[in-house]
C-alpha atoms as a PDB file:
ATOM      1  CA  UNK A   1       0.000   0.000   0.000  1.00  0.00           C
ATOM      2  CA  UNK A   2       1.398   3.610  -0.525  1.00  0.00           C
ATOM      3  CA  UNK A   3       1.306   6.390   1.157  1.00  0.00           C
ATOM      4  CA  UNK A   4      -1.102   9.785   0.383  1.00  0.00           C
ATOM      5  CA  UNK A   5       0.767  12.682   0.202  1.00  0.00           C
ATOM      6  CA  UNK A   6      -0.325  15.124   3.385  1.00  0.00           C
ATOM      7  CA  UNK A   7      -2.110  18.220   2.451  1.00  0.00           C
ATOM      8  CA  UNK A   8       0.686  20.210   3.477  1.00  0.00           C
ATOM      9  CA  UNK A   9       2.895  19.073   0.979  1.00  0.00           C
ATOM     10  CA  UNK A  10       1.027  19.449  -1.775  1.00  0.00           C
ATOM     11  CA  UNK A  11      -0.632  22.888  -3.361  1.00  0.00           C
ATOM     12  CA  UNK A  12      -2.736  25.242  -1.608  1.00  0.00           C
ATOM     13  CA  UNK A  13      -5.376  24.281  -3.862  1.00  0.00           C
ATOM     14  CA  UNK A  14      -5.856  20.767  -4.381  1.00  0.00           C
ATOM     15  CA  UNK A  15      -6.636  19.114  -7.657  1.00  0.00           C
ATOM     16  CA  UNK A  16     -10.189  18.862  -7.051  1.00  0.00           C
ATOM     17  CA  UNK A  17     -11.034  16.223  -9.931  1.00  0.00           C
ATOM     18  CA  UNK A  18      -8.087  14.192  -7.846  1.00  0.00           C
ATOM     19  CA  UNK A  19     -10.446  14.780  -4.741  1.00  0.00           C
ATOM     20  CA  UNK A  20     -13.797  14.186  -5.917  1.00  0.00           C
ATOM     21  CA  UNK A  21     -12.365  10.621  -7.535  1.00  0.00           C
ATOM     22  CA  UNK A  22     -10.891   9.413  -3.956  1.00  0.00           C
ATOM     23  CA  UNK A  23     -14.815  10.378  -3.010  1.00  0.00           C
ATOM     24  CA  UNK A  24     -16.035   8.361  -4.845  1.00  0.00           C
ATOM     25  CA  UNK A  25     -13.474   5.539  -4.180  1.00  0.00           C
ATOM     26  CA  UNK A  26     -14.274   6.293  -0.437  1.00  0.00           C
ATOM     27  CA  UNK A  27     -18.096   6.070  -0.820  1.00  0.00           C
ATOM     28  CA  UNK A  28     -17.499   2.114  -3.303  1.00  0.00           C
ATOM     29  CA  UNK A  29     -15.041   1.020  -0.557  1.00  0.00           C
ATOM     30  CA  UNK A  30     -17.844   2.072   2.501  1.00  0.00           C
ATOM     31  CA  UNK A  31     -20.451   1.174   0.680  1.00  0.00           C
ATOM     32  CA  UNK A  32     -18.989  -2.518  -0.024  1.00  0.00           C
ATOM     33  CA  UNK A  33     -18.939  -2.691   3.689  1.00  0.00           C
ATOM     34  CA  UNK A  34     -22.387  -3.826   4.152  1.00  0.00           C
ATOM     35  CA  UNK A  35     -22.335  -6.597   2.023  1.00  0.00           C
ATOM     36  CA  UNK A  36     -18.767  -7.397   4.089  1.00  0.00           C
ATOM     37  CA  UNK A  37     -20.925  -7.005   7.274  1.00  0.00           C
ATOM     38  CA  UNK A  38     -23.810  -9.154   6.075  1.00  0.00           C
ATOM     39  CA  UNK A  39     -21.613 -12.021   4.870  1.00  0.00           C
ATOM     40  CA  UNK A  40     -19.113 -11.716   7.367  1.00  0.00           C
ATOM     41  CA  UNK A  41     -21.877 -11.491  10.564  1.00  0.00           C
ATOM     42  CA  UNK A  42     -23.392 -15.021   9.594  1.00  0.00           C
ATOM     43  CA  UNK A  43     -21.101 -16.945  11.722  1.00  0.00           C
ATOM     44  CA  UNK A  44     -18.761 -13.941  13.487  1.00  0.00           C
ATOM     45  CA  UNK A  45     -20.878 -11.999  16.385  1.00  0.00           C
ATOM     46  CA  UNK A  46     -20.940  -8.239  15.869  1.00  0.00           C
ATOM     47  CA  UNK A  47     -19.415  -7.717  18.335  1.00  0.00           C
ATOM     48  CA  UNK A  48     -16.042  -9.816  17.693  1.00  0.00           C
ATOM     49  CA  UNK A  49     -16.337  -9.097  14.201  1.00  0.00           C
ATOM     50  CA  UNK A  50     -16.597  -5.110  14.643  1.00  0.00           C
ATOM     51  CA  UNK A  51     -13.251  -5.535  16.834  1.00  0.00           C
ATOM     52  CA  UNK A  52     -11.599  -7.764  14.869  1.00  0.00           C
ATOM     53  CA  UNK A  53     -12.172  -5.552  11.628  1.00  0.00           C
ATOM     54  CA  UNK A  54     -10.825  -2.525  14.109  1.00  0.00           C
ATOM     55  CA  UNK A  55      -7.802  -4.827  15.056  1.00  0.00           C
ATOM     56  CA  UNK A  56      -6.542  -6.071  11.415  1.00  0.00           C
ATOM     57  CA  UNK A  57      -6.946  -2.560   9.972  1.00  0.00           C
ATOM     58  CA  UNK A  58      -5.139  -0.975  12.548  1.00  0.00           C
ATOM     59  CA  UNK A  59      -2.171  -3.785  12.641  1.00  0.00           C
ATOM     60  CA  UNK A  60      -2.123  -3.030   9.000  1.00  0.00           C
ATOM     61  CA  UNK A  61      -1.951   0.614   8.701  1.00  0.00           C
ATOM     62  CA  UNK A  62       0.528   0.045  11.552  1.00  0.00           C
ATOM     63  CA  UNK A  63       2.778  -2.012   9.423  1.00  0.00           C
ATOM     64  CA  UNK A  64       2.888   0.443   6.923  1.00  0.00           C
ATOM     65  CA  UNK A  65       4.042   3.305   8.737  1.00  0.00           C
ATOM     66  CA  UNK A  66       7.069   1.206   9.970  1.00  0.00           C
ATOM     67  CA  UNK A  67       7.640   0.278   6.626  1.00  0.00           C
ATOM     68  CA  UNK A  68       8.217   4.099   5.240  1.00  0.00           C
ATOM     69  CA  UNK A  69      10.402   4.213   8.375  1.00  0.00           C
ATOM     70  CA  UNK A  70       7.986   6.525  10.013  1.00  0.00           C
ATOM     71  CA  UNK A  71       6.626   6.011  13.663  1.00  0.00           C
ATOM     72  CA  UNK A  72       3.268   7.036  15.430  1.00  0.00           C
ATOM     73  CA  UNK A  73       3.090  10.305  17.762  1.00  0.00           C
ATOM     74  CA  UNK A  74       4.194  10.027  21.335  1.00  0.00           C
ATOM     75  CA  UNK A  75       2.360  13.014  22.859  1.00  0.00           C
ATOM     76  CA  UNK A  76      -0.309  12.085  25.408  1.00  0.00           C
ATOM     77  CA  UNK A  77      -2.581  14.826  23.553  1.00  0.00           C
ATOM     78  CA  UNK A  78      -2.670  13.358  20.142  1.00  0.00           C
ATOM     79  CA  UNK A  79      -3.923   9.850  21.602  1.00  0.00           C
ATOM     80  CA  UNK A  80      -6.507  11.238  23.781  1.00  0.00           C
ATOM     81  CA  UNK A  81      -7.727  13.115  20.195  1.00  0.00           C
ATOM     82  CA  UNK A  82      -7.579   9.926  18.426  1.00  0.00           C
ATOM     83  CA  UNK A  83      -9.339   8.188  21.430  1.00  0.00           C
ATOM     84  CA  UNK A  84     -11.671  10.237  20.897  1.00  0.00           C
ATOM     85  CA  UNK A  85     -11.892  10.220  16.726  1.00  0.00           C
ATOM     86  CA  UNK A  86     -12.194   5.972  17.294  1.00  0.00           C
ATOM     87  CA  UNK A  87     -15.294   6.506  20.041  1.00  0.00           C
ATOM     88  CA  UNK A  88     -16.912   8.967  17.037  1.00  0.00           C
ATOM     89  CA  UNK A  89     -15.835   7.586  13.791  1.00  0.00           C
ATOM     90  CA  UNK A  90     -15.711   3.500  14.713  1.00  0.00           C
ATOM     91  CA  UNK A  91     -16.835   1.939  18.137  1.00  0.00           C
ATOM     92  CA  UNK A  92     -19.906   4.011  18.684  1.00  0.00           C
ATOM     93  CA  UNK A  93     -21.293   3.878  15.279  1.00  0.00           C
ATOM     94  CA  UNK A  94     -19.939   0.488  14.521  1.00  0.00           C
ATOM     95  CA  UNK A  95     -21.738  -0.867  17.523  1.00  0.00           C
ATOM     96  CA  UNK A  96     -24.795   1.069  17.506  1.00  0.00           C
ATOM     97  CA  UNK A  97     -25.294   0.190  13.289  1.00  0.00           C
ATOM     98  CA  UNK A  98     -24.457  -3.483  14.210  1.00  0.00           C
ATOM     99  CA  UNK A  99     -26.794  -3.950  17.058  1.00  0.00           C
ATOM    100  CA  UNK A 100     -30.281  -1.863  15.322  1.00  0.00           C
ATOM    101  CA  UNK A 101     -29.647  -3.380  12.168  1.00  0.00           C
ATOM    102  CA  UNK A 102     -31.231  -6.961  13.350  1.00  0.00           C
ATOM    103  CA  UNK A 103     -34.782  -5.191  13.648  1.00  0.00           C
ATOM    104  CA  UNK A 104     -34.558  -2.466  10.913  1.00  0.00           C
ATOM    105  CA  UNK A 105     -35.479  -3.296   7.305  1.00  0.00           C
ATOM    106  CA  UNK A 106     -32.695  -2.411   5.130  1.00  0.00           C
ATOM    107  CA  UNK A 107     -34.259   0.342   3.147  1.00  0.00           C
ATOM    108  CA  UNK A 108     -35.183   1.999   6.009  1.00  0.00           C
ATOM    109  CA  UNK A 109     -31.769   1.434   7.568  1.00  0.00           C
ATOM    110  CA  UNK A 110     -30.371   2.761   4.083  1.00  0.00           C
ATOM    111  CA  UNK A 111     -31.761   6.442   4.815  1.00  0.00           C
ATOM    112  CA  UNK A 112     -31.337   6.713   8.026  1.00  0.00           C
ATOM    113  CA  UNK A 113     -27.552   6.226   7.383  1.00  0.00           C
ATOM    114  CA  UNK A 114     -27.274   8.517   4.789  1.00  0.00           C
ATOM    115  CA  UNK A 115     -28.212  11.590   7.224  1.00  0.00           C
ATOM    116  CA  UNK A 116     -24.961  12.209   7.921  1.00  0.00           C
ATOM    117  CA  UNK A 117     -24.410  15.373   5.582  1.00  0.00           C
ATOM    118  CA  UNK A 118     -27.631  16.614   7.029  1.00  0.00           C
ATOM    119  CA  UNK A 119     -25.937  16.505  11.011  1.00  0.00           C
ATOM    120  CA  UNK A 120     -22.664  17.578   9.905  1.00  0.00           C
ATOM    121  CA  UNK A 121     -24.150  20.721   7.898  1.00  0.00           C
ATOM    122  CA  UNK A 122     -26.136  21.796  10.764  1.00  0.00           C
ATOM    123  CA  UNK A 123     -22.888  21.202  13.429  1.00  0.00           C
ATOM    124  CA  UNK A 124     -21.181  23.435  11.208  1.00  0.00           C
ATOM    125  CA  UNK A 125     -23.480  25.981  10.667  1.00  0.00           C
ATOM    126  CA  UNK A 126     -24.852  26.534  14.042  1.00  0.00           C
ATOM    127  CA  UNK A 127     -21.667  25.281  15.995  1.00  0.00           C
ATOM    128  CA  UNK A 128     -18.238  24.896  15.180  1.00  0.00           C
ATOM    129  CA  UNK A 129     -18.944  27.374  11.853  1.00  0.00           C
ATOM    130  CA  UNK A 130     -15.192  25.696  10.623  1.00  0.00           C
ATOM    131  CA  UNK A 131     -16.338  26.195   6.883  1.00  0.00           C
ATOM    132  CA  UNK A 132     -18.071  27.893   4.598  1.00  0.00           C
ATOM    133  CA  UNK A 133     -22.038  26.429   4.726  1.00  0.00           C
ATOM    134  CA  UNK A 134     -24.101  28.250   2.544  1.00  0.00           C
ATOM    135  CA  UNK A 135     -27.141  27.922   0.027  1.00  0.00           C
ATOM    136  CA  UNK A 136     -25.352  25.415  -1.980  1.00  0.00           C
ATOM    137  CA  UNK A 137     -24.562  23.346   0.081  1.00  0.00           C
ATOM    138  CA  UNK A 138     -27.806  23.351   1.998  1.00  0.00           C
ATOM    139  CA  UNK A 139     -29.635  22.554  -1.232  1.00  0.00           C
ATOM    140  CA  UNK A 140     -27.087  20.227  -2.802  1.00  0.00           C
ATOM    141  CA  UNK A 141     -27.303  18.245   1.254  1.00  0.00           C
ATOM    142  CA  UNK A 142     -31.489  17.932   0.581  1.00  0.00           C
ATOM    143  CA  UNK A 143     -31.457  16.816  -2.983  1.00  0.00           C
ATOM    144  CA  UNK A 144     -28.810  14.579  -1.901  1.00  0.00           C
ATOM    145  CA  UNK A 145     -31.400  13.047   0.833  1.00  0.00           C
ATOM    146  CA  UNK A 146     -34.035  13.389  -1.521  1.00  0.00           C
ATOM    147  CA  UNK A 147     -32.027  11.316  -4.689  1.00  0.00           C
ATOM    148  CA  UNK A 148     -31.364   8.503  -2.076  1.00  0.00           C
ATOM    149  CA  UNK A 149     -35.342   8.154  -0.890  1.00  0.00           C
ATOM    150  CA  UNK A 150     -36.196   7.950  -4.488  1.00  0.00           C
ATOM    151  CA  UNK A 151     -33.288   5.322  -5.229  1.00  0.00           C
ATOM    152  CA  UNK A 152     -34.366   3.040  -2.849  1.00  0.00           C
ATOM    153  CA  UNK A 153     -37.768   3.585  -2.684  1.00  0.00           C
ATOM    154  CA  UNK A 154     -40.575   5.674  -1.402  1.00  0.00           C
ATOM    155  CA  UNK A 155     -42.364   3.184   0.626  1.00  0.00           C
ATOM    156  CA  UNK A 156     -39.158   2.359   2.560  1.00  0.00           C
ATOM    157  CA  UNK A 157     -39.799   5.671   4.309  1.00  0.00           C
ATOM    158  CA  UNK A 158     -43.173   4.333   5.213  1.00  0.00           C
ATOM    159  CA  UNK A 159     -40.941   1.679   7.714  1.00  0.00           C
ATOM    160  CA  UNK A 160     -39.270   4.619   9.400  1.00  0.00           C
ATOM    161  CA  UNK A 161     -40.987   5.081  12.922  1.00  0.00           C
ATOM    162  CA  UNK A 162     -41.950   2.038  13.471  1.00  0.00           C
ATOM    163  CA  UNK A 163     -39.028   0.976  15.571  1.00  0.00           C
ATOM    164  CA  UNK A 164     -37.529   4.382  17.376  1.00  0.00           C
ATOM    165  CA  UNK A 165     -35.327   2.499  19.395  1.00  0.00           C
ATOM    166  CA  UNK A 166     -33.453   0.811  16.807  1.00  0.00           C
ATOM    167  CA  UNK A 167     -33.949   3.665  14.180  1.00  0.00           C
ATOM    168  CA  UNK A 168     -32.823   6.285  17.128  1.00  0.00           C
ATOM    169  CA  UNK A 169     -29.603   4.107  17.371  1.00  0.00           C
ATOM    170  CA  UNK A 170     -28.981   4.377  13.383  1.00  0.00           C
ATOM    171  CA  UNK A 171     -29.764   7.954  14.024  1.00  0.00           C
ATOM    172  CA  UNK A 172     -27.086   8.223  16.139  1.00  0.00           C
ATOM    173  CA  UNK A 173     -24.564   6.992  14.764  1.00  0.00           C
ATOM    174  CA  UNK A 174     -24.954   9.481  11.559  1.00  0.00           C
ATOM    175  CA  UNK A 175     -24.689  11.905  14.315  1.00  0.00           C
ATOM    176  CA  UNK A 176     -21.363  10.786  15.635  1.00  0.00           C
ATOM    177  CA  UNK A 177     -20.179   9.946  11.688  1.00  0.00           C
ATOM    178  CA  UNK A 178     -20.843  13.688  11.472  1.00  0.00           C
ATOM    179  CA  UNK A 179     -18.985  14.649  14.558  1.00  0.00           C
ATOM    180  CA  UNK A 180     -16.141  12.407  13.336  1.00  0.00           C
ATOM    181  CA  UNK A 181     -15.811  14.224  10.343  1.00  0.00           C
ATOM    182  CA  UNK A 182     -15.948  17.957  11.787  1.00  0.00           C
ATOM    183  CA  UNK A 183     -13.661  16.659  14.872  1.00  0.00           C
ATOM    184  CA  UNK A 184     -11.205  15.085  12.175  1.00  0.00           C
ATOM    185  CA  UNK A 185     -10.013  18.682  10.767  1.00  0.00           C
ATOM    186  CA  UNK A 186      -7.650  19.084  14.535  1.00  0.00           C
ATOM    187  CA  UNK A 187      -5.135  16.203  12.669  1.00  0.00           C
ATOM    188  CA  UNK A 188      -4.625  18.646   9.932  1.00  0.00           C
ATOM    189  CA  UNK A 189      -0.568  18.719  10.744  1.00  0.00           C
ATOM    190  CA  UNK A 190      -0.420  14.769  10.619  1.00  0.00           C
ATOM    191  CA  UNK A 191       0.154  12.502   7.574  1.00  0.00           C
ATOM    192  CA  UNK A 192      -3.819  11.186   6.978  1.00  0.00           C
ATOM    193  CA  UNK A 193      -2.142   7.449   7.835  1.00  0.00           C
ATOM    194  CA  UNK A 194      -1.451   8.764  11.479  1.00  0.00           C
ATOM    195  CA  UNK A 195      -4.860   9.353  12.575  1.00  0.00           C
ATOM    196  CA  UNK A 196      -6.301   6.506  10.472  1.00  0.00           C
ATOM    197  CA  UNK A 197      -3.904   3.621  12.949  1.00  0.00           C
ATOM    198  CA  UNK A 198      -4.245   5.880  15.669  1.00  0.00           C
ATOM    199  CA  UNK A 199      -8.110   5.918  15.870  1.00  0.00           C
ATOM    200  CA  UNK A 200      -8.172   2.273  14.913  1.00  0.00           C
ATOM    201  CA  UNK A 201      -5.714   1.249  17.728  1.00  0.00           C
ATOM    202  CA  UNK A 202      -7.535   3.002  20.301  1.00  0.00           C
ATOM    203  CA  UNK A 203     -10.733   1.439  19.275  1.00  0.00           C
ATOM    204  CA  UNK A 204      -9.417  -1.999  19.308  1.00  0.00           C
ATOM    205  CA  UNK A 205      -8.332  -1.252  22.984  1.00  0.00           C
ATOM    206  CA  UNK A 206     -11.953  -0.395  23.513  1.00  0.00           C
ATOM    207  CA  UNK A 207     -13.916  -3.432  21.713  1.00  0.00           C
ATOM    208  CA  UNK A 208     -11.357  -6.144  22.154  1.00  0.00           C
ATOM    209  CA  UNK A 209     -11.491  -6.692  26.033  1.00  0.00           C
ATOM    210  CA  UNK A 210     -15.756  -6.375  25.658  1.00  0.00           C
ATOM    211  CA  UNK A 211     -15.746  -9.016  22.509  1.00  0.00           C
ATOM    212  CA  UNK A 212     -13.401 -11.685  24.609  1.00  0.00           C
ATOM    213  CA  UNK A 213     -15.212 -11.108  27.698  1.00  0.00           C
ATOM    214  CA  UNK A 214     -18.624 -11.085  25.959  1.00  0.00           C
ATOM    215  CA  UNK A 215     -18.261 -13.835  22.908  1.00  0.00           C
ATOM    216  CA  UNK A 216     -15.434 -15.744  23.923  1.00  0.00           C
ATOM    217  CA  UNK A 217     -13.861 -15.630  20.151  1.00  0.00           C
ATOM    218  CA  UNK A 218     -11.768 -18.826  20.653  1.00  0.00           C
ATOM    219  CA  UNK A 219     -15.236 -20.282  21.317  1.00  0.00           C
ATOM    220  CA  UNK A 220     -16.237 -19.389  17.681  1.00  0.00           C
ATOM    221  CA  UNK A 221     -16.247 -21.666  14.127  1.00  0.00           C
ATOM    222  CA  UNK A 222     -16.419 -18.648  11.565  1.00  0.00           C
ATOM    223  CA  UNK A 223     -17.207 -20.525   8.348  1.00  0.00           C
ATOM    224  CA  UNK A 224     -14.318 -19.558   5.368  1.00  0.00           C
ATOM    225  CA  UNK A 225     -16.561 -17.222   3.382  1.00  0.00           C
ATOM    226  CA  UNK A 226     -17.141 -14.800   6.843  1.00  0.00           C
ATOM    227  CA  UNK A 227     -13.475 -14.710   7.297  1.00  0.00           C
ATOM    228  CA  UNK A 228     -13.018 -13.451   3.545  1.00  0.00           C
ATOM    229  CA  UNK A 229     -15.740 -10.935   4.467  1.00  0.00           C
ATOM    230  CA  UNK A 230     -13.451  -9.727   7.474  1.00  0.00           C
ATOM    231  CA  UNK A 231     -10.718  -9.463   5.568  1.00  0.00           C
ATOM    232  CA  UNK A 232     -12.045  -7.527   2.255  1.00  0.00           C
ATOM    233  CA  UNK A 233     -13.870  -5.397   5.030  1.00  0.00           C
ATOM    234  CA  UNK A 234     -10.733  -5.008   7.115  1.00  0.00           C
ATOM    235  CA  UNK A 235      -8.034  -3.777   4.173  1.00  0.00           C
ATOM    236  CA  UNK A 236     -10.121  -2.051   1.974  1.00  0.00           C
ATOM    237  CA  UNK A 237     -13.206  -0.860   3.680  1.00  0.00           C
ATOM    238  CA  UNK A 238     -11.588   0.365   6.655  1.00  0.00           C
ATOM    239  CA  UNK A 239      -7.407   0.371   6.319  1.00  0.00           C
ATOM    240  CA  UNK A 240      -7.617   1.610   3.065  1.00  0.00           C
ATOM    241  CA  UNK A 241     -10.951   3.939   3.270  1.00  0.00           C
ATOM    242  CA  UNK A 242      -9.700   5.577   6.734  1.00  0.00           C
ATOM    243  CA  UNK A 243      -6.638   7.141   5.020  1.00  0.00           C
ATOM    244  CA  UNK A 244      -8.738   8.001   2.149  1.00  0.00           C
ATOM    245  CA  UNK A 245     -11.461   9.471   4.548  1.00  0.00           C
ATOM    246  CA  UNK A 246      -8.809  11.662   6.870  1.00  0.00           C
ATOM    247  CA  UNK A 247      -7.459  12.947   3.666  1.00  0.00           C
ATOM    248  CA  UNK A 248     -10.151  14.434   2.412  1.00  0.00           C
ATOM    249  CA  UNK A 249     -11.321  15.947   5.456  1.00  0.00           C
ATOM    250  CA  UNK A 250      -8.665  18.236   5.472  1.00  0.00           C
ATOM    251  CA  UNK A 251      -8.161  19.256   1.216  1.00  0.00           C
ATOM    252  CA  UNK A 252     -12.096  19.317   0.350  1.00  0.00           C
ATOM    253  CA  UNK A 253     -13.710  20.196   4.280  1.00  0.00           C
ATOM    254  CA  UNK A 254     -15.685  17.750   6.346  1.00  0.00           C
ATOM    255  CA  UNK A 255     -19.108  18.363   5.074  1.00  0.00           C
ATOM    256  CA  UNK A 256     -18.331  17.594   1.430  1.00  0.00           C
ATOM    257  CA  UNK A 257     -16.498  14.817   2.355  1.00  0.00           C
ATOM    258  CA  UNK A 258     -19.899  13.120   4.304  1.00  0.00           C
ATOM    259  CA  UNK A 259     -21.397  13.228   0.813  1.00  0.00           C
ATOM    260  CA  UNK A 260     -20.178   9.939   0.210  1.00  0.00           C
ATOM    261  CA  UNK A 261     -23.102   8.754   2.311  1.00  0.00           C
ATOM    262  CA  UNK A 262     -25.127  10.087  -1.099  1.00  0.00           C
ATOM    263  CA  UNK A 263     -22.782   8.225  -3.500  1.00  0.00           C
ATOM    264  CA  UNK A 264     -22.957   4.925  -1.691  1.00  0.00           C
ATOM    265  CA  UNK A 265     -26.608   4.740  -3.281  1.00  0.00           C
ATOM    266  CA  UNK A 266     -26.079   4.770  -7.092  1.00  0.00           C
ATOM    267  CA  UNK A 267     -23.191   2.932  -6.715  1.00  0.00           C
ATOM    268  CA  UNK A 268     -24.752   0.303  -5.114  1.00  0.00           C
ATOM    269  CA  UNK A 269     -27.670   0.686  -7.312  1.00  0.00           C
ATOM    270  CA  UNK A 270     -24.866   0.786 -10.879  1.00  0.00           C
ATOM    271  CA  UNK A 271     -23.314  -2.734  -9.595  1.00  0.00           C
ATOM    272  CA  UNK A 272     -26.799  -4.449  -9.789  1.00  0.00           C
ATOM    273  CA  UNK A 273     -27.460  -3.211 -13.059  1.00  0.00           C
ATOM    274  CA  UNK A 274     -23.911  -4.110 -14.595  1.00  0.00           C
ATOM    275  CA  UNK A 275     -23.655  -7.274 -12.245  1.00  0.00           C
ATOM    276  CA  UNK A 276     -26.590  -8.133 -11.827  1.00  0.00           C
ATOM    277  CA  UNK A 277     -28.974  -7.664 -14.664  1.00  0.00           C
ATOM    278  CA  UNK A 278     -30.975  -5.624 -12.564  1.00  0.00           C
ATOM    279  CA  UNK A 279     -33.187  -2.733 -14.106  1.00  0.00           C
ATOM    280  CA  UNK A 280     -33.566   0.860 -13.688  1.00  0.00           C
ATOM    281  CA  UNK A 281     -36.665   2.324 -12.887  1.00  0.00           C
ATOM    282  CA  UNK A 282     -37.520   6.374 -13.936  1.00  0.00           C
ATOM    283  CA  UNK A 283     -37.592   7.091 -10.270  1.00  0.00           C
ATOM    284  CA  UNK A 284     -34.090   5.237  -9.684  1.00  0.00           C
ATOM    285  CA  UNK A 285     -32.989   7.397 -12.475  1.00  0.00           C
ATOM    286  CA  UNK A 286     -34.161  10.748 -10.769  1.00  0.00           C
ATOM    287  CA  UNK A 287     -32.951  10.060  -7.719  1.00  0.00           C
ATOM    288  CA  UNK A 288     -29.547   8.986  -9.208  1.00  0.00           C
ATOM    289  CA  UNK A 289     -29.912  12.759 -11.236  1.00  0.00           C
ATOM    290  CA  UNK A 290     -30.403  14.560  -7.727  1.00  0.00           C
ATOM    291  CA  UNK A 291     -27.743  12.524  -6.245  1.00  0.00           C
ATOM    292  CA  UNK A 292     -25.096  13.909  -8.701  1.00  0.00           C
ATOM    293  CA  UNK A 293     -26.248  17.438  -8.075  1.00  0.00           C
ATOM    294  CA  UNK A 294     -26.571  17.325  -4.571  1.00  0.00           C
ATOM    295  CA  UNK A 295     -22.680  16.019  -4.443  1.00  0.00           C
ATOM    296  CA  UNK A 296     -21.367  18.485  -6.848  1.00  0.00           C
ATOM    297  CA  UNK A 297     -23.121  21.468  -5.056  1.00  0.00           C
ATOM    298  CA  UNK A 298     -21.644  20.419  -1.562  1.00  0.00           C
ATOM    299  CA  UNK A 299     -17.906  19.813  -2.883  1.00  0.00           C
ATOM    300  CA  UNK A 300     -17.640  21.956  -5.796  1.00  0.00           C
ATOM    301  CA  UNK A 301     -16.767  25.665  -4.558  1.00  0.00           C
ATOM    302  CA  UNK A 302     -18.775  28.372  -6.748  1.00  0.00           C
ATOM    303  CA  UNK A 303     -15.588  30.102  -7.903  1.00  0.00           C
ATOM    304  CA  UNK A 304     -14.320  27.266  -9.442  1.00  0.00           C
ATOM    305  CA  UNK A 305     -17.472  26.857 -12.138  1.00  0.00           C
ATOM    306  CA  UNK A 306     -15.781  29.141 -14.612  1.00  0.00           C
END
């Protein structure tokens, strides 16, 4: 695997068709996670398999770093930040999806996830004000939502309500994705690989001790097609998409870089067409339209139309 070039040693101004094609390799690799978590969750517990995908990806990014020769920060503050970034961005959301997707139909659980741009729009704006939030960006973070209700459905927003715990739960961990993403900018002086085994590290510090006490692992007979899952969901979805994801936070801003929760959609939508045989229907196609603008309005700045 090698190693993304910082933001501070590249241009001011990033190549921004360079960004917005690492979005969308971000939102394929996430949004290949679910079918990861669905294989892989067959014959692993949540639980263990959450902090096993926390520990491989973490070992791995680890193992990188040593190989450029490079070592992870020593100061007491940074780890207590990425403590913190691995609470947000992994073991609270991880858990929280894990746990309320047994009871939540998948459509439903499909919007629900994809509020994040919504949460991390309105942190900005009324909080932590760290960007520039305007008109286009409001507009391009509802046509966004809008694209991915059509995508997958109308009537899967007739299922939303009917569970509030276990919705609340998905709910909230959009809320802490969002949070992860705003909180992310403070590693701006730190190679995006840093913060990526950091966070990762710390979680696996926080779920491994609950998953042995809880599932006994060496109890387990995962069957060979779960462990593949684990690992495609380990190096790619999480290893690889964490570097990806802490890059971008700092060369296109946090809230642009939630709109991969839009892309996830159409992509997932494009692979049953092409692999699948699957059709598209004229809503699909709208909502795959407003998808596209909604994404282009919340990363592309106004000044660079001309």
């Amino acid at each position: 695997m090698t190693s993304l070039p910082t933001p501070d040693a590249r241009a001011s101004r990033p190549d921004l068709r360079v960004e917005l094609a690492l979005l969308l390799v971000l939102a394929t690799l996430w949004g290949a996670s679910y079918s990861f978590i669905r294989i892989g969750v067959e014959t692993i517990p949540p639980l263990t398999f959450i902090a096993s995908r926390t520990l491989i990806a973490g070992s791995i990014l680890l193992a990188v770093i040593r190989w450029r020769g490079l070592s992870l920060p020593r100061d007491g503050a940074v780890w207590k930040r990425f403590l913190l970034q691995a609470c947000l961005n992994s073991v609270l959301p991880f858990t929280l999806i894990a746990w309320a997707e047994q009871t939540v139909d998948a459509g439903s659980a499909a919007i629900l996830n994809a509020t994040t741009p919504i949460f991390a729009f309105l942190i900005t704006l009324l909080l932590t004000r760290h960007e520039a939030v305007g008109w286009r960006k409001a507009a391009g973070v509802l046509a966004g939502l809008g694209g991915t209700v059509l995508i997958i459905g109308t009537g899967a927003v007739d299922g939303i309500g009917r569970d509030l715990l276990a919705q609340g739960a998905i709910v909230l961990a959009t809320v802490c994705y969002a949070g992860a993403a705003i909180f992310g900018r403070v590693f701006k002086g730190l190679d995006p690989i840093m913060p990526a085994a950091g966070s990762l590290l710390c979680g696996t510090a926080l779920l491994l001790p609950v998953s042995l006490a809880v599932d006994r692992p060496w109890t387990l007979s995962p069957s060979p097609d779960s462990l593949l899952a684990l690992a495609g969901l380990s190096v790619f979805s999480t290893a690889l998409a964490f570097v990806l994801y802490f890059r971008l936070v700092h060369t296109i801003g946090s809230v642009p870089t939630t709109a991969q929760a839009y892309l996830r959609v159409p992509i997932g939508v494009g692979i049953g067409v092409l692999m699948l045989g699957e059709t598209l229907e004229p809503t699909m196609l709208a909502g795959c339209a407003a998808v596209v603008l909604g994404v282009a309005a919340m990363t592309i700045p106004a000044r660079s139309r001309s």
